[in-house]
C-alpha atoms as a PDB file:
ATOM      1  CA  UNK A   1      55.351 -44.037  -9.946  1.00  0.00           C
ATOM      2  CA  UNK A   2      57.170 -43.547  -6.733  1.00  0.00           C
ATOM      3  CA  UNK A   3      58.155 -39.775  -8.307  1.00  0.00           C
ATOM      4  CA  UNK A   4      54.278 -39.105  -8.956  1.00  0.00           C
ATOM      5  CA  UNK A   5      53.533 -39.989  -5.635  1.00  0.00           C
ATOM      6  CA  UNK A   6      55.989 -37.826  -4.198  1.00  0.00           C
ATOM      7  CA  UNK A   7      54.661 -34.502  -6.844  1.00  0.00           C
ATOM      8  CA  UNK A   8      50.679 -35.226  -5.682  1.00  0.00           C
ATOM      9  CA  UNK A   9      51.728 -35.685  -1.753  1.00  0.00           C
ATOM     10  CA  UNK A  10      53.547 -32.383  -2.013  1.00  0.00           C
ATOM     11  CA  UNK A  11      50.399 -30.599  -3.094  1.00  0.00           C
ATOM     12  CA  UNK A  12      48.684 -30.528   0.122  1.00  0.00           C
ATOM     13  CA  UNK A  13      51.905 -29.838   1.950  1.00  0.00           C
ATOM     14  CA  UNK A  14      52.552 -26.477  -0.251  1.00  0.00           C
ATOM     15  CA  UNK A  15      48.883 -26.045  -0.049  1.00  0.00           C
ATOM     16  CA  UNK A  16      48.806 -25.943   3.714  1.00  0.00           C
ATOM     17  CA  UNK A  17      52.311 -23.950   3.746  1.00  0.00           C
ATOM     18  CA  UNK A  18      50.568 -21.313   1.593  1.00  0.00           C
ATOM     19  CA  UNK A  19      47.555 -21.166   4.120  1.00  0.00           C
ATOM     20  CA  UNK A  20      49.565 -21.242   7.105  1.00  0.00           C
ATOM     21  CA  UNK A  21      51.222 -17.850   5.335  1.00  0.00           C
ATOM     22  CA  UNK A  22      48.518 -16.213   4.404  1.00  0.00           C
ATOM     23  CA  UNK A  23      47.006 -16.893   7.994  1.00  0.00           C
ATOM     24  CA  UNK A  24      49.682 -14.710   9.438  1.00  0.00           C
ATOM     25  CA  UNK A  25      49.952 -12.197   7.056  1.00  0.00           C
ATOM     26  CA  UNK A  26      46.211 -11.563   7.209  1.00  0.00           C
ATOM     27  CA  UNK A  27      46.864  -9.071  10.777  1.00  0.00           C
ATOM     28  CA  UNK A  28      50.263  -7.334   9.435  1.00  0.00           C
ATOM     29  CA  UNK A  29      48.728  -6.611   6.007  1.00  0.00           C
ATOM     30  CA  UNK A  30      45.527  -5.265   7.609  1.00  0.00           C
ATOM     31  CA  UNK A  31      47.720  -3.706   9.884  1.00  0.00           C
ATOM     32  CA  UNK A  32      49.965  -2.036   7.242  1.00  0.00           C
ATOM     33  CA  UNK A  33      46.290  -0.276   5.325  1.00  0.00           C
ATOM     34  CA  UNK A  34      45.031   1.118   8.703  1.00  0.00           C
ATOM     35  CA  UNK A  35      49.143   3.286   9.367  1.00  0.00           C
ATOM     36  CA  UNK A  36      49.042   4.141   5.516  1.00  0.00           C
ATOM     37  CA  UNK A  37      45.192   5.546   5.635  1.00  0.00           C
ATOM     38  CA  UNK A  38      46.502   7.266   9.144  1.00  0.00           C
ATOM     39  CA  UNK A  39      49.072   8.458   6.768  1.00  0.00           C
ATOM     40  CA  UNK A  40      46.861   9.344   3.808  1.00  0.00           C
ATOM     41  CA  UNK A  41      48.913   7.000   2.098  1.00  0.00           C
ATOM     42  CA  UNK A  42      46.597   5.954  -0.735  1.00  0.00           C
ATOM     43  CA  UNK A  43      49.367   3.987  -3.092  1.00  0.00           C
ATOM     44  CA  UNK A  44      50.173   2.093   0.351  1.00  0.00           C
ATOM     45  CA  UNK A  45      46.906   1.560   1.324  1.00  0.00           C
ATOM     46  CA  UNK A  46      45.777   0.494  -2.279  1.00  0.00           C
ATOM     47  CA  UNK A  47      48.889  -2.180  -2.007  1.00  0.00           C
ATOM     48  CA  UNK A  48      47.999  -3.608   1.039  1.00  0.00           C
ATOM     49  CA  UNK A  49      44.109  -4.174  -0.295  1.00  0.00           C
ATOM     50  CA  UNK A  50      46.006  -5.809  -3.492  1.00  0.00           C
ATOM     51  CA  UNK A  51      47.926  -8.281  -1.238  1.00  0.00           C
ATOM     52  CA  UNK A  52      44.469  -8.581   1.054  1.00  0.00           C
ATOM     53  CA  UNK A  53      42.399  -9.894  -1.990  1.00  0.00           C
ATOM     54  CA  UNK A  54      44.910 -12.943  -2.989  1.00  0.00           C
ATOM     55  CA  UNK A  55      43.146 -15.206  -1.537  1.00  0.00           C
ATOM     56  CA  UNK A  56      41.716 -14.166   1.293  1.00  0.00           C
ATOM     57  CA  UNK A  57      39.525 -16.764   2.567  1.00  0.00           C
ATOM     58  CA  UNK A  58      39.492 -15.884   6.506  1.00  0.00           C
ATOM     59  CA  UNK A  59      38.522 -12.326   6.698  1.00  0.00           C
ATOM     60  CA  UNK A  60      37.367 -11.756   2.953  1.00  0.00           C
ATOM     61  CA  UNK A  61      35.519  -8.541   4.056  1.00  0.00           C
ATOM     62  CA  UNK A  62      38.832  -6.782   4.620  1.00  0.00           C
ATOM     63  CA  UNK A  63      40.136  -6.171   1.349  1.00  0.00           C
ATOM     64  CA  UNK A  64      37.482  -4.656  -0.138  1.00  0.00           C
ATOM     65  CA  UNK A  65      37.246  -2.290   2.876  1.00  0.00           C
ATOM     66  CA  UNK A  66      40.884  -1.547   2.578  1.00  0.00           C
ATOM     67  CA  UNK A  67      40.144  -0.586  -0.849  1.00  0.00           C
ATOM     68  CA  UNK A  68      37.262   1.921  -0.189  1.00  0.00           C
ATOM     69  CA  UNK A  69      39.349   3.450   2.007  1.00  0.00           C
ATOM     70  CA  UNK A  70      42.452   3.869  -0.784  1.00  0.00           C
ATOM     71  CA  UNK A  71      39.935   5.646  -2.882  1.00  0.00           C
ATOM     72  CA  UNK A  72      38.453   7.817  -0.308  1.00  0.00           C
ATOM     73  CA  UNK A  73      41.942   9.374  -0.165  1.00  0.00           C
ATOM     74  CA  UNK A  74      41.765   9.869  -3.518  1.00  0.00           C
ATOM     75  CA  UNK A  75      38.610  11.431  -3.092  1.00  0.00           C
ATOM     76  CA  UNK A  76      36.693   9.071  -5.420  1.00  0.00           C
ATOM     77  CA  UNK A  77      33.674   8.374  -2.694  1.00  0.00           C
ATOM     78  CA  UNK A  78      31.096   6.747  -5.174  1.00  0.00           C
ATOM     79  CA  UNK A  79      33.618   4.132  -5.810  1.00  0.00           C
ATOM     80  CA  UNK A  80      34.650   4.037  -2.284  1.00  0.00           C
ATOM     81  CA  UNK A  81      30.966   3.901  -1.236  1.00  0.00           C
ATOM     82  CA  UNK A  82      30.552   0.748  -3.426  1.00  0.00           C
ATOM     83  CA  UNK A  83      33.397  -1.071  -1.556  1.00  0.00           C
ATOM     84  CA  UNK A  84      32.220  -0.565   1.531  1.00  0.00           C
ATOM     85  CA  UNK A  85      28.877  -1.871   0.598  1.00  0.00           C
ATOM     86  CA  UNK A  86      30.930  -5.003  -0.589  1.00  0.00           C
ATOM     87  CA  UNK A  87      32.838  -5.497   2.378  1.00  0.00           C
ATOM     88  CA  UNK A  88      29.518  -5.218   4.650  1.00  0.00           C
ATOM     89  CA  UNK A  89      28.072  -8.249   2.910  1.00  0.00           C
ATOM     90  CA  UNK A  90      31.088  -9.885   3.479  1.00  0.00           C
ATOM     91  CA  UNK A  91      31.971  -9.200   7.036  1.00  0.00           C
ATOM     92  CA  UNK A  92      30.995 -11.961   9.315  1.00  0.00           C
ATOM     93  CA  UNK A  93      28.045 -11.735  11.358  1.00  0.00           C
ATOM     94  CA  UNK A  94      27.829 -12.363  15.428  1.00  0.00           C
ATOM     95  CA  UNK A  95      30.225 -10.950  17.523  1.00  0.00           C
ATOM     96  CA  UNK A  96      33.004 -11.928  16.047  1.00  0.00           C
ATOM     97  CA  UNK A  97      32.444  -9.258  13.341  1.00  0.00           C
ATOM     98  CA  UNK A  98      31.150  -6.708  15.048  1.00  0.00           C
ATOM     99  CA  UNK A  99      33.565  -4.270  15.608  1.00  0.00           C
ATOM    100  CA  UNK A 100      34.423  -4.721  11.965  1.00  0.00           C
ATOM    101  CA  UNK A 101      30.953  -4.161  10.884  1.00  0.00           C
ATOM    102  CA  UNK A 102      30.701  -0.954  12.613  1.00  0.00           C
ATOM    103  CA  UNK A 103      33.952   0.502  11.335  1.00  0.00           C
ATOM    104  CA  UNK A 104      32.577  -0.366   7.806  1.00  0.00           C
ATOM    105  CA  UNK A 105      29.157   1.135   7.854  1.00  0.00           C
ATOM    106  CA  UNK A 106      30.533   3.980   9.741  1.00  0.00           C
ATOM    107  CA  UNK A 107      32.885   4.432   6.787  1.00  0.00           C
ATOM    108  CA  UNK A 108      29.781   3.984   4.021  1.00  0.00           C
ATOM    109  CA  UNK A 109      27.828   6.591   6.353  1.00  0.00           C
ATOM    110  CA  UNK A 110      30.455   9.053   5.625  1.00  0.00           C
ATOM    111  CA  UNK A 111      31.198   8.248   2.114  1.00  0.00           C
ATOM    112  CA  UNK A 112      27.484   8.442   1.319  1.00  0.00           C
ATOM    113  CA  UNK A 113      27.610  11.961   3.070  1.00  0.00           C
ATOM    114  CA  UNK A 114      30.863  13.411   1.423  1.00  0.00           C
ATOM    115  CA  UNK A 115      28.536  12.658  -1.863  1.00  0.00           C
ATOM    116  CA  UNK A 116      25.989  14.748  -0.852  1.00  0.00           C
ATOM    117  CA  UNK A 117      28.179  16.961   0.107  1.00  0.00           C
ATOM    118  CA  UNK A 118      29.528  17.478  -3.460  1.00  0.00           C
ATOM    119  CA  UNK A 119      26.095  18.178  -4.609  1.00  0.00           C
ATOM    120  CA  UNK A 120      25.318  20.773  -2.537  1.00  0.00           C
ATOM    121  CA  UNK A 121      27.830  22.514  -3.678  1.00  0.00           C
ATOM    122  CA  UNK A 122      27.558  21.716  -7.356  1.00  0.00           C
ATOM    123  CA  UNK A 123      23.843  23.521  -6.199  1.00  0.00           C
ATOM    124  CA  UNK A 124      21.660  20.632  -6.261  1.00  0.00           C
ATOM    125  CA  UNK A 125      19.621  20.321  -3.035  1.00  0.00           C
ATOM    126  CA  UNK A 126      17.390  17.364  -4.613  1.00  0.00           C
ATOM    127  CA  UNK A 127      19.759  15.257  -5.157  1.00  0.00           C
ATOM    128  CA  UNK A 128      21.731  16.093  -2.134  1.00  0.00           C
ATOM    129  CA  UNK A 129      18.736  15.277   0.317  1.00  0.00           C
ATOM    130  CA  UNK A 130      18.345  11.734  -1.578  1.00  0.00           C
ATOM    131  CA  UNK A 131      22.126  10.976  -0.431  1.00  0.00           C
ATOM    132  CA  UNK A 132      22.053  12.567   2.830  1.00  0.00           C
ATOM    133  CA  UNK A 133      18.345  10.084   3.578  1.00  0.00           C
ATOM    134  CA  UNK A 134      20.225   7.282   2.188  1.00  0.00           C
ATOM    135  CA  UNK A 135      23.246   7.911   4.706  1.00  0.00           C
ATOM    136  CA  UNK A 136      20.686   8.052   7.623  1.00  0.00           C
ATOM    137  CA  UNK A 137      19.012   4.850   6.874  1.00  0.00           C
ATOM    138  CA  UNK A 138      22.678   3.257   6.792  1.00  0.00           C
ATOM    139  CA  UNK A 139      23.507   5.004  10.253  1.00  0.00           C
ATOM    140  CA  UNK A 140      20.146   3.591  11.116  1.00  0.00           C
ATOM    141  CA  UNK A 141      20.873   0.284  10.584  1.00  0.00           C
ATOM    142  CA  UNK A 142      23.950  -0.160  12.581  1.00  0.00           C
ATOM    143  CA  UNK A 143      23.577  -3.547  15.159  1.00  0.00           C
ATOM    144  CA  UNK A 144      22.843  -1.992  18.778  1.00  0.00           C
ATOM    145  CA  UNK A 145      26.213  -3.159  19.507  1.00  0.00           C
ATOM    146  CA  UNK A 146      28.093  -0.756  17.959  1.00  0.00           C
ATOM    147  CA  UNK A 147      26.860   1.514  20.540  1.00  0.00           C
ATOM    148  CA  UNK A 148      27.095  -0.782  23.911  1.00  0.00           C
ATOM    149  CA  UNK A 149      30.099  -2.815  22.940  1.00  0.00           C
ATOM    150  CA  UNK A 150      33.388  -1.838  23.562  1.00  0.00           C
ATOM    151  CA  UNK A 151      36.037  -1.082  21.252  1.00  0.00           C
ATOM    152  CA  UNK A 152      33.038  -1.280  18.891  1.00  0.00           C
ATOM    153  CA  UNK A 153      31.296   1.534  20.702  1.00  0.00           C
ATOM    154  CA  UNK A 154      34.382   3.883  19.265  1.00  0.00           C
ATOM    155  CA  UNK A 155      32.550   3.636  15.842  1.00  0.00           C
ATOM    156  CA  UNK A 156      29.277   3.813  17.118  1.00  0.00           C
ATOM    157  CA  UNK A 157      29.955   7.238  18.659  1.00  0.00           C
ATOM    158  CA  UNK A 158      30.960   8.909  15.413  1.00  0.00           C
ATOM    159  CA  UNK A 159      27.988   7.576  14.028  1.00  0.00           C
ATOM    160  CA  UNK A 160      25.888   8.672  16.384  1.00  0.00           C
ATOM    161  CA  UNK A 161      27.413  12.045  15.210  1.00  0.00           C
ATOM    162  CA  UNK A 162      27.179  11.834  11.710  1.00  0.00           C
ATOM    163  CA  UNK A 163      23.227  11.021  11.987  1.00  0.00           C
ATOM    164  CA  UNK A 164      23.135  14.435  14.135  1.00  0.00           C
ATOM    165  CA  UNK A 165      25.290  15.977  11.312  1.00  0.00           C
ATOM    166  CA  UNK A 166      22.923  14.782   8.313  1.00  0.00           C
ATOM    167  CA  UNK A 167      19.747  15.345  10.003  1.00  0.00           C
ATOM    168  CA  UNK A 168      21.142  19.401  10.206  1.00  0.00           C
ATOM    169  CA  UNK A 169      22.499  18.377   6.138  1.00  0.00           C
ATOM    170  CA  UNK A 170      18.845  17.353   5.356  1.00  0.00           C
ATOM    171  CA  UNK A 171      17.013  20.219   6.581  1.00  0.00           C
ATOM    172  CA  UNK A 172      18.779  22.323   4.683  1.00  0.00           C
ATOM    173  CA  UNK A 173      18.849  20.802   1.739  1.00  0.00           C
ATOM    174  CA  UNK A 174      15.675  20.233   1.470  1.00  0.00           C
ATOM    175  CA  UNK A 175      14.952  23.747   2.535  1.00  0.00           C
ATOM    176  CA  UNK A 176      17.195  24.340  -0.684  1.00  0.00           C
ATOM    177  CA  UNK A 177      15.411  22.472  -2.934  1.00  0.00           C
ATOM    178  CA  UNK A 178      12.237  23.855  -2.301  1.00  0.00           C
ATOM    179  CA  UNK A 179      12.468  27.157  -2.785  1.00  0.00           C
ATOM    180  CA  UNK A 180      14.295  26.243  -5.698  1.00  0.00           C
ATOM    181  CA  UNK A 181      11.072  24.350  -6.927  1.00  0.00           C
ATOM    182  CA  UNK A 182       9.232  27.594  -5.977  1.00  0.00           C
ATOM    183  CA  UNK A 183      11.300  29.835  -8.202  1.00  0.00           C
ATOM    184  CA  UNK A 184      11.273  27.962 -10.795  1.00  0.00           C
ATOM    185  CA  UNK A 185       7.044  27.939 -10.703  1.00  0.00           C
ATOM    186  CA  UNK A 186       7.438  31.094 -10.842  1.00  0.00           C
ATOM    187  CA  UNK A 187      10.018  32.190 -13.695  1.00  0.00           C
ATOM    188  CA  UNK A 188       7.533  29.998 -16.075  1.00  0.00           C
ATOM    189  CA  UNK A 189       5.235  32.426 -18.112  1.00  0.00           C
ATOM    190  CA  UNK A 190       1.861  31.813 -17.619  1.00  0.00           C
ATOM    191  CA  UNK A 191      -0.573  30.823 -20.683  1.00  0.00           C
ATOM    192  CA  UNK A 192      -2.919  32.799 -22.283  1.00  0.00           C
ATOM    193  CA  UNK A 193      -6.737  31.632 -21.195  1.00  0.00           C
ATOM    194  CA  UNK A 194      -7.603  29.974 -24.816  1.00  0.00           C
ATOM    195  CA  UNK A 195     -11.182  32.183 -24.101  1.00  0.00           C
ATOM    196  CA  UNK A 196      -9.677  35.169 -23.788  1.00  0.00           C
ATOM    197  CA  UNK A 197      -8.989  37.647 -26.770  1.00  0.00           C
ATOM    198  CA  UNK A 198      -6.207  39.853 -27.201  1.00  0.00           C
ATOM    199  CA  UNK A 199      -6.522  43.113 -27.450  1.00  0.00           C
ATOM    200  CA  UNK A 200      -5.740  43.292 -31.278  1.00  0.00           C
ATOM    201  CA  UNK A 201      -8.020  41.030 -31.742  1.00  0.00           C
ATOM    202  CA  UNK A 202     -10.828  43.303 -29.871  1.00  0.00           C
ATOM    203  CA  UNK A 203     -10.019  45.628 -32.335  1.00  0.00           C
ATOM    204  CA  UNK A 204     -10.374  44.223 -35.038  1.00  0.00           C
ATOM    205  CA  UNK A 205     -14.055  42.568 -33.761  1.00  0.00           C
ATOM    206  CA  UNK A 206     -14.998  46.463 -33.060  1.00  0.00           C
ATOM    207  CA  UNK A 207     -13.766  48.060 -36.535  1.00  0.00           C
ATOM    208  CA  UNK A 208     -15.532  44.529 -38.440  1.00  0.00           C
ATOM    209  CA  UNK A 209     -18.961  46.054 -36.059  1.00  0.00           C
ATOM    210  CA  UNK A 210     -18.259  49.568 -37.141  1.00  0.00           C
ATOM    211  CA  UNK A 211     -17.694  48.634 -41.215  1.00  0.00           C
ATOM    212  CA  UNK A 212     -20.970  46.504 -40.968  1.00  0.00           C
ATOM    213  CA  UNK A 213     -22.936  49.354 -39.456  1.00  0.00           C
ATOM    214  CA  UNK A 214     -21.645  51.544 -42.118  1.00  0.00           C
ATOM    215  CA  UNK A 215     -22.997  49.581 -44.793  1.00  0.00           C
ATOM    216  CA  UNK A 216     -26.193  48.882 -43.066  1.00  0.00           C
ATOM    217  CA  UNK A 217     -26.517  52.702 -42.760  1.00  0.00           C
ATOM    218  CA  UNK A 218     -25.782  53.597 -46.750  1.00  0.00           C
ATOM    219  CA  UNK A 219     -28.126  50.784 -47.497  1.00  0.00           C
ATOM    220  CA  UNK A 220     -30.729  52.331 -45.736  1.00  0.00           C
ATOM    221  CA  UNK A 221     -29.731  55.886 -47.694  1.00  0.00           C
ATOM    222  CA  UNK A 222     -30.138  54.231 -51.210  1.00  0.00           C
ATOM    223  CA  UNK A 223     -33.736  52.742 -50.026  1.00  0.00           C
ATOM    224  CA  UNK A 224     -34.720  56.098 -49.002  1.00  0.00           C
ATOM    225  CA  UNK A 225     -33.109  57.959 -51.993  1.00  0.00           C
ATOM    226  CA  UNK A 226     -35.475  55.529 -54.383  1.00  0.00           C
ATOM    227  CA  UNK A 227     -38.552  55.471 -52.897  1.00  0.00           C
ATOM    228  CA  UNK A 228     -38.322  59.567 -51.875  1.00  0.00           C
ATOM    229  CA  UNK A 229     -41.323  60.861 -53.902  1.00  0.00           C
ATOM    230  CA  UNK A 230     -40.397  64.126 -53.356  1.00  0.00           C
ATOM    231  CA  UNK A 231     -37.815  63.751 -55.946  1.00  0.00           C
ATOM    232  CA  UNK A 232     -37.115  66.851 -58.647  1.00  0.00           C
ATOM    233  CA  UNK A 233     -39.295  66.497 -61.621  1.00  0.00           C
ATOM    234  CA  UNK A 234     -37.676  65.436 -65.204  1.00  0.00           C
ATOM    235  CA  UNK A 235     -38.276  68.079 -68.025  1.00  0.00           C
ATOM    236  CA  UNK A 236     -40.921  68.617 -69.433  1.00  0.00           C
ATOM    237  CA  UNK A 237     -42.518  67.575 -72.484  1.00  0.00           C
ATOM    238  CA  UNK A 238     -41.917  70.195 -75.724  1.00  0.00           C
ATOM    239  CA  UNK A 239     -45.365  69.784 -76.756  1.00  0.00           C
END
């Protein structure tokens, strides 16, 4: 009994040994993602965000931010975009996640644009103008203290810059994608009017008048021919 007690009493001591741990390996590890994505370390950064997400009870936001930006470097932005959408929802609100919520959505502003990005060059305007709106309305939403708070007003500049950036992005594109609309009116063939005839078939309407006026005319020639009583006599009688 006296063992048991020992084994259950334990728990709580390992438990809080295993906080007190992860407490203070919460700054290092986030400290180790930020030198490998300076780096363009992606395996690094990827490990850190692996270590991050055991547990992570105190700053839960981080690891899925860490991992957004491991596969940005790897140039995968629609997976990165959906991490740092995570990682927004996570991040806690008030001041004491600002500056974290500002480096995030400045991050999802720019992987949102490096999409439309790809499909402007994979010539698709349309689409590109969707993702290049969507990016504004996330720049859009940033807290006004991204942009009077310091260190968060570091983030809030280069937003501030990438909504100048994708305004110029959406003009063109949708500049693009209109006069692609345009040509493409125009390269379809137009329709016949259903109550206009073709030519072949005004021919054939003329030569059907022409055959009926013919046989109206001969007709007329074998009335004529009958009733003419100015016909030659037969012969006459021998007797």
């Amino acid at each position: 009994m006296r063992r048991r007690l020992l084994v259950w009493s334990a728990l709580p001591a390992l438990l809080v040994l295993c906080l007190a741990a992860k407490l203070l390996s919460l700054d290092p590890l986030a400290g180790h993602a930020a030198r490998a994505f300076d780096a363009k370390d992606a395996a690094a950064v990827e490990f850190a965000a692996d270590a991050l997400q055991a547990g992570n009870i105190v700053e839960p936001h981080k690891a899925p931010f860490a991992v957004g930006d491991a596969q940005a470097l790897t140039g995968n932005f629609a997976a990165a975009r959906l991490r740092f959408e995570e990682a927004l929802e996570l991040v806690p609100g008030g001041s004491a996640g600002l500056q974290d919520a500002c480096i995030i959505r400045l991050n999802l502003v720019l992987a949102i644009e490096r999409l439309g990005d790809a499909k402007l060059r994979s010539e698709d305007p349309a689409s590109a103008a969707a993702l290049f709106t969507e990016a504004l309305e996330a720049a859009g939403a940033a807290p006004g203290g991204c942009f009077s708070e310091r260190p968060a007003a570091a983030a809030g500049g280069k937003l501030s810059e990438a909504e100048g950036r994708l305004n110029g992005k959406l003009a063109a594109a949708t500049g693009s994608a209109g006069e692609q609309a345009d040509a493409a009116e125009e390269n379809v063939p137009a329709e016949p009017e259903a109550d206009s005839p073709s030519l072949n078939q005004l021919e054939q309407l003329e030569e059907s008048g022409r055959e009926s006026q013919r046989e109206r005319n001969n007709g007329r020639e074998r009335a004529d021919y009958l009733e003419d009583t100015g016909a030659a006599p037969g012969p006459e009688r021998p007797w």
